[in-house]
PDB file of N, CA and C in Angstrom:
ATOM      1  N   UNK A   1      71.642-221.196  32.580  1.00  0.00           N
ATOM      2  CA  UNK A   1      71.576-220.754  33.943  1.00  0.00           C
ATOM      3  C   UNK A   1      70.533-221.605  34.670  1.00  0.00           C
ATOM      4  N   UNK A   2      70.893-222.168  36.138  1.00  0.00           N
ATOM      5  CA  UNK A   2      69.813-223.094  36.605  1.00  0.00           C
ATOM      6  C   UNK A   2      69.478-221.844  38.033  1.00  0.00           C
ATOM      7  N   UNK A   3      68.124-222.764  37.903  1.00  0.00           N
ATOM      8  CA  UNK A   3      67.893-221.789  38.811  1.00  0.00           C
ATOM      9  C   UNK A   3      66.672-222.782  40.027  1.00  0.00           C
ATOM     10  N   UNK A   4      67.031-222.435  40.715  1.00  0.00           N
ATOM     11  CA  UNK A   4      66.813-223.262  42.098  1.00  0.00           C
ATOM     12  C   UNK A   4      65.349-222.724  42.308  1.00  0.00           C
ATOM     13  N   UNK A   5      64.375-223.583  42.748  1.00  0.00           N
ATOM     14  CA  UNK A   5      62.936-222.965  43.416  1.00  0.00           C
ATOM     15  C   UNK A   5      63.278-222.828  45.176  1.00  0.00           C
ATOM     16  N   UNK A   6      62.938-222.295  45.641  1.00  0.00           N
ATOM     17  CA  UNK A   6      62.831-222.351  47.257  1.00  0.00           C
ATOM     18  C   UNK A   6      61.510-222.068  47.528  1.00  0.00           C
ATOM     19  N   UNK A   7      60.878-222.316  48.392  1.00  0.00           N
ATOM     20  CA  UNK A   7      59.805-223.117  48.970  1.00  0.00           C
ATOM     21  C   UNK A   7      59.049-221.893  49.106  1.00  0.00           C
ATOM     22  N   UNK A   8      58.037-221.378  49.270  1.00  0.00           N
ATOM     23  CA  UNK A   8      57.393-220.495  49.656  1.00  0.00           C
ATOM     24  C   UNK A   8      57.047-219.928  50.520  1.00  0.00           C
ATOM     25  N   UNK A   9      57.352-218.840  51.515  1.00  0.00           N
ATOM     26  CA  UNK A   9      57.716-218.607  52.736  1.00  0.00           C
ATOM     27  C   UNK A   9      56.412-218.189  53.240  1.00  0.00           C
ATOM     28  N   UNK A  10      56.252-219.102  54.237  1.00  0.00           N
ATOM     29  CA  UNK A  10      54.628-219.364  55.321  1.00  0.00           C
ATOM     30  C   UNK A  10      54.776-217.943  55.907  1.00  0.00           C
ATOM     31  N   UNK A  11      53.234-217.118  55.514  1.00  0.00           N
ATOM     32  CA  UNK A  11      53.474-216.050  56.079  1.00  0.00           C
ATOM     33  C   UNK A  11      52.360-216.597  57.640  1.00  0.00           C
ATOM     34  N   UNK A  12      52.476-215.674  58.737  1.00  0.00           N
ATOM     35  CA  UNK A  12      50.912-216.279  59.707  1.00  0.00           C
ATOM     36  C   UNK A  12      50.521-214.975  59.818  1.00  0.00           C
ATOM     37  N   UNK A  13      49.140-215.627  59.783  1.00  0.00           N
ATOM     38  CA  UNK A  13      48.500-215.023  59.828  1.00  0.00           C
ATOM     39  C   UNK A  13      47.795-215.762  60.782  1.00  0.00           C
ATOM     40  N   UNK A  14      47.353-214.587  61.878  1.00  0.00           N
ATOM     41  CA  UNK A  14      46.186-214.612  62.748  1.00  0.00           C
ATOM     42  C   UNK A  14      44.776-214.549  62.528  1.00  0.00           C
ATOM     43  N   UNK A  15      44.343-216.076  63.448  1.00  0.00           N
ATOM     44  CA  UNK A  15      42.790-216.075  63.087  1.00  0.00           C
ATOM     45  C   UNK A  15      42.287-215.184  63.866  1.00  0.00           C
ATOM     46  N   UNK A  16      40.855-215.441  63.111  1.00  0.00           N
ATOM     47  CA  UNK A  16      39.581-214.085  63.424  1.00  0.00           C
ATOM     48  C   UNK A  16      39.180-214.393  64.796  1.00  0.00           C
ATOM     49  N   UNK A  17      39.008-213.970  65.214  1.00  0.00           N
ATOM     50  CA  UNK A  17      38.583-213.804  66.808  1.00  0.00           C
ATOM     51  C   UNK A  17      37.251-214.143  66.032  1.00  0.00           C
ATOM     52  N   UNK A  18      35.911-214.650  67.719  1.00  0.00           N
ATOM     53  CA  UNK A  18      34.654-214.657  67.886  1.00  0.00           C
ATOM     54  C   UNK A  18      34.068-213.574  67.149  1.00  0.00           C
ATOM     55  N   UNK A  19      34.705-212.448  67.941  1.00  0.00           N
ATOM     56  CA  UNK A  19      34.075-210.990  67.517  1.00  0.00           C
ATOM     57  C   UNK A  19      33.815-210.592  66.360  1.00  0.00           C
ATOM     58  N   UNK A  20      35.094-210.861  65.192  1.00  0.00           N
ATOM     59  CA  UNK A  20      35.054-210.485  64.593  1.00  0.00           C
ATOM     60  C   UNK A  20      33.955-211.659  63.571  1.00  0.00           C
ATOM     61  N   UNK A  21      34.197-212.415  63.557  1.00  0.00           N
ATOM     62  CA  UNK A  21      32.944-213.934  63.218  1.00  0.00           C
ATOM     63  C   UNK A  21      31.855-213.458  63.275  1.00  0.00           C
ATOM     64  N   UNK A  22      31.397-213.240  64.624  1.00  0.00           N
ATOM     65  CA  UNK A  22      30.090-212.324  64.911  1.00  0.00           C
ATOM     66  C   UNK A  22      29.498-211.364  64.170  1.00  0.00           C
ATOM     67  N   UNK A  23      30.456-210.275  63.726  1.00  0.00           N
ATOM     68  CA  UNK A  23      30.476-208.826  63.706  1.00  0.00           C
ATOM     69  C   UNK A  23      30.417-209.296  61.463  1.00  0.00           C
ATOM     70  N   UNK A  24      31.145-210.111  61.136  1.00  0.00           N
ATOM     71  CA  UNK A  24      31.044-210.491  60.198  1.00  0.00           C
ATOM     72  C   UNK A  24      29.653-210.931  59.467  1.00  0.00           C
ATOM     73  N   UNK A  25      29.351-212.203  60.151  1.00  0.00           N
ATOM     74  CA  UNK A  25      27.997-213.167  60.169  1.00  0.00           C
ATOM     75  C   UNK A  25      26.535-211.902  59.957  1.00  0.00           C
ATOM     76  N   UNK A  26      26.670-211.671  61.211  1.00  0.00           N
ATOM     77  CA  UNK A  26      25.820-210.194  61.168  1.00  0.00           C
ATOM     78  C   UNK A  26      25.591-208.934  59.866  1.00  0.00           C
ATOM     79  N   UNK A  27      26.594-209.046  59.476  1.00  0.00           N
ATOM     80  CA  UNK A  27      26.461-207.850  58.840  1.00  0.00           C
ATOM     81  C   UNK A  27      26.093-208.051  57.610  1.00  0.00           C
ATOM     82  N   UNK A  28      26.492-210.011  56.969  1.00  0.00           N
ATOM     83  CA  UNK A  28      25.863-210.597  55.814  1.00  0.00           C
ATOM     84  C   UNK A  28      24.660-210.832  56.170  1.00  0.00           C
ATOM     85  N   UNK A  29      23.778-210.996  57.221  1.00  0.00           N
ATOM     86  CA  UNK A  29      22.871-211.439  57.522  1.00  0.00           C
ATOM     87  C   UNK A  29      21.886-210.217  57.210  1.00  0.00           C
ATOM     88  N   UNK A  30      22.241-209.125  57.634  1.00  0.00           N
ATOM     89  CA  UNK A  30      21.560-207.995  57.866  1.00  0.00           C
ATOM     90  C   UNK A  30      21.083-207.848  56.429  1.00  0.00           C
ATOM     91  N   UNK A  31      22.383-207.404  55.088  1.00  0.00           N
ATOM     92  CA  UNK A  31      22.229-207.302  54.222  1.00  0.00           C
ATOM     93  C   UNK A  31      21.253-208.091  53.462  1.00  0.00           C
ATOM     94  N   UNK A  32      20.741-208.983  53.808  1.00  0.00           N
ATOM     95  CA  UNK A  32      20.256-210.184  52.672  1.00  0.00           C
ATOM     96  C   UNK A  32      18.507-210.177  53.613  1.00  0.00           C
ATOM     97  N   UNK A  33      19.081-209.984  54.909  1.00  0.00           N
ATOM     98  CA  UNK A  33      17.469-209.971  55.354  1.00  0.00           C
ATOM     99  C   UNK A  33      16.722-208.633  55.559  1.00  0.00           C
ATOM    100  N   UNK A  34      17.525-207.313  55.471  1.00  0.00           N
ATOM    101  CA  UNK A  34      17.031-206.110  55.726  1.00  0.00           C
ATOM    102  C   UNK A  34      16.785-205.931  57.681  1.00  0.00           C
ATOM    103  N   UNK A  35      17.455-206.893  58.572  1.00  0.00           N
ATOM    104  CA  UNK A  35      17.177-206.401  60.188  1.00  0.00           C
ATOM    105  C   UNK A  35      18.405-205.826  60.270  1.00  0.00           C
ATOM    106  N   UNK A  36      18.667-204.856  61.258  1.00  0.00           N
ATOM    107  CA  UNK A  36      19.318-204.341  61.798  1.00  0.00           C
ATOM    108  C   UNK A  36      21.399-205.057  62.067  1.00  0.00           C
ATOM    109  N   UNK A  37      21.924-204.508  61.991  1.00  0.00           N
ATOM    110  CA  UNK A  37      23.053-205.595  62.135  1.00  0.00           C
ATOM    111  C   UNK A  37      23.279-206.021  64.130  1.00  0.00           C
ATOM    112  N   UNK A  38      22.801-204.651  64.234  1.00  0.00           N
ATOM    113  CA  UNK A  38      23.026-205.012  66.388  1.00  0.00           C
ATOM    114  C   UNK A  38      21.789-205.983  66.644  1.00  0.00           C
ATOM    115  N   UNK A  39      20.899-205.956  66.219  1.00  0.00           N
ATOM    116  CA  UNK A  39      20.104-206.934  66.517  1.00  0.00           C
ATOM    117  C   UNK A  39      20.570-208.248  66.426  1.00  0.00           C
ATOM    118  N   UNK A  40      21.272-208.529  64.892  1.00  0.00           N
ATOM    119  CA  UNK A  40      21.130-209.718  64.453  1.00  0.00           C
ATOM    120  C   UNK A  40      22.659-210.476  65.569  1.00  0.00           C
ATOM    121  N   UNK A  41      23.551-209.235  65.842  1.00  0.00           N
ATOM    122  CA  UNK A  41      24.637-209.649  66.611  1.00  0.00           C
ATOM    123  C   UNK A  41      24.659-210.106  68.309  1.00  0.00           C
ATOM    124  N   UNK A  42      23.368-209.338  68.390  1.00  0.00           N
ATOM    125  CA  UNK A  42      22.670-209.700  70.045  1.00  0.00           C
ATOM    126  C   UNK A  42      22.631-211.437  69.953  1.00  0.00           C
ATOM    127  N   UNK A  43      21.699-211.475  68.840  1.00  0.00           N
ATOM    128  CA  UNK A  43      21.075-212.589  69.056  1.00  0.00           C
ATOM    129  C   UNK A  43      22.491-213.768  68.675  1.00  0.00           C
ATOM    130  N   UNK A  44      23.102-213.387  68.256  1.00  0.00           N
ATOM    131  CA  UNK A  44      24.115-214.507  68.022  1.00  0.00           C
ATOM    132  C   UNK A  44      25.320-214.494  68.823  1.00  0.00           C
ATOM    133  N   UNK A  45      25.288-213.344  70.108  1.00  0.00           N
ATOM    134  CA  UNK A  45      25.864-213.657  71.111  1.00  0.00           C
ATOM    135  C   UNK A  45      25.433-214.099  71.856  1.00  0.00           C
ATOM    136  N   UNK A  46      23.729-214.459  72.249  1.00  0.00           N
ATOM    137  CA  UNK A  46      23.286-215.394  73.042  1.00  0.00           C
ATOM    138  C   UNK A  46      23.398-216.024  73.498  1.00  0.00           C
ATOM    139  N   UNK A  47      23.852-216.709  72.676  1.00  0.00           N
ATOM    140  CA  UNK A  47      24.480-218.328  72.702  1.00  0.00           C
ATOM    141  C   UNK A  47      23.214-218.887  73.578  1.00  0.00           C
ATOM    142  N   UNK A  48      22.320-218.569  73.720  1.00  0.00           N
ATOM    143  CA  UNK A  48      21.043-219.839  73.991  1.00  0.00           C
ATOM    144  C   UNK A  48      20.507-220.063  72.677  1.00  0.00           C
ATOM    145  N   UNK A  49      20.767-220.634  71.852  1.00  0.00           N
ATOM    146  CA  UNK A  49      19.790-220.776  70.825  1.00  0.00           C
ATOM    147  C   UNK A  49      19.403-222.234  70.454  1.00  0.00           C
ATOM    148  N   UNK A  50      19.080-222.714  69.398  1.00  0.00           N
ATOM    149  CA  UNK A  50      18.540-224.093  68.959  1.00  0.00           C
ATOM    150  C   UNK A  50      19.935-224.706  69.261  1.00  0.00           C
ATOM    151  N   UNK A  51      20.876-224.718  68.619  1.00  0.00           N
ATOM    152  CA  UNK A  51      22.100-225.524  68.647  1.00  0.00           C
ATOM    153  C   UNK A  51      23.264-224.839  69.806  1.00  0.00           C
ATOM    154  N   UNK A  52      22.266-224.753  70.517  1.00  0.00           N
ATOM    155  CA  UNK A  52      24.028-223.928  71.507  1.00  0.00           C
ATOM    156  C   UNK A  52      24.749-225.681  72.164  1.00  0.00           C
ATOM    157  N   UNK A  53      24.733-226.755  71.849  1.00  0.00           N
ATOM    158  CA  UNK A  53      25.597-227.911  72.562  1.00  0.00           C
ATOM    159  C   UNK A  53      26.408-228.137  71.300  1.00  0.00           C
ATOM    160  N   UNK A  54      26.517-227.243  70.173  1.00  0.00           N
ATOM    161  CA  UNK A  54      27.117-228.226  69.123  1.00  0.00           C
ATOM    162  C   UNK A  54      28.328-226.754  68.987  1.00  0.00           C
ATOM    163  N   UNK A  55      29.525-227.418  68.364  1.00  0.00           N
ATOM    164  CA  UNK A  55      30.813-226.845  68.339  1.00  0.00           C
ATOM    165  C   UNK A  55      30.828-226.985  67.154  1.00  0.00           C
ATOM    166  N   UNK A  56      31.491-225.897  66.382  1.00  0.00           N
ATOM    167  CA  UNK A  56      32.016-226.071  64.980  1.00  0.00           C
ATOM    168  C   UNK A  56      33.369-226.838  64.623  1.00  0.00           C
ATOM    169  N   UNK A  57      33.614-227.452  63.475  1.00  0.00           N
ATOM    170  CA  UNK A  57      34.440-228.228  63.961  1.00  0.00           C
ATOM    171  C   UNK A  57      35.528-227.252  63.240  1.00  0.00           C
ATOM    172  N   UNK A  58      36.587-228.021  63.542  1.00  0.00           N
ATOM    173  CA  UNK A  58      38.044-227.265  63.929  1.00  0.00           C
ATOM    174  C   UNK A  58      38.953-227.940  62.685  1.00  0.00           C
TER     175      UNK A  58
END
């Protein structure tokens, strides 16, 4: 009996929003440093910080 492979069907999946990046980042951050997670999410919606001209790349 032969038996044919067919390709593996691309599921999509939708990327993470900012928010959820944010809301993510934060909450590892919190854990490992003991601050608050709304704090740490304030500050990283700022977006004034040391590197606010640089883009992540894509």
């Amino acid at each position: 009996m032969k038996t044919t492979s067919r390709p593996a069907a691309k599921s999509k999946v939708a990327k993470p929003t900012r928010d959820v990046i944010v809301r993510a980042v934060a909450s590892s951050t919190a854990v490992e440093t003991g601050q608050p997670i709304g704090k740490i999410e304030r500050a990283l919606r700022a977006r004034g910080g040391k590197f606010s001209g640089l883009q992540l790349a894509r």
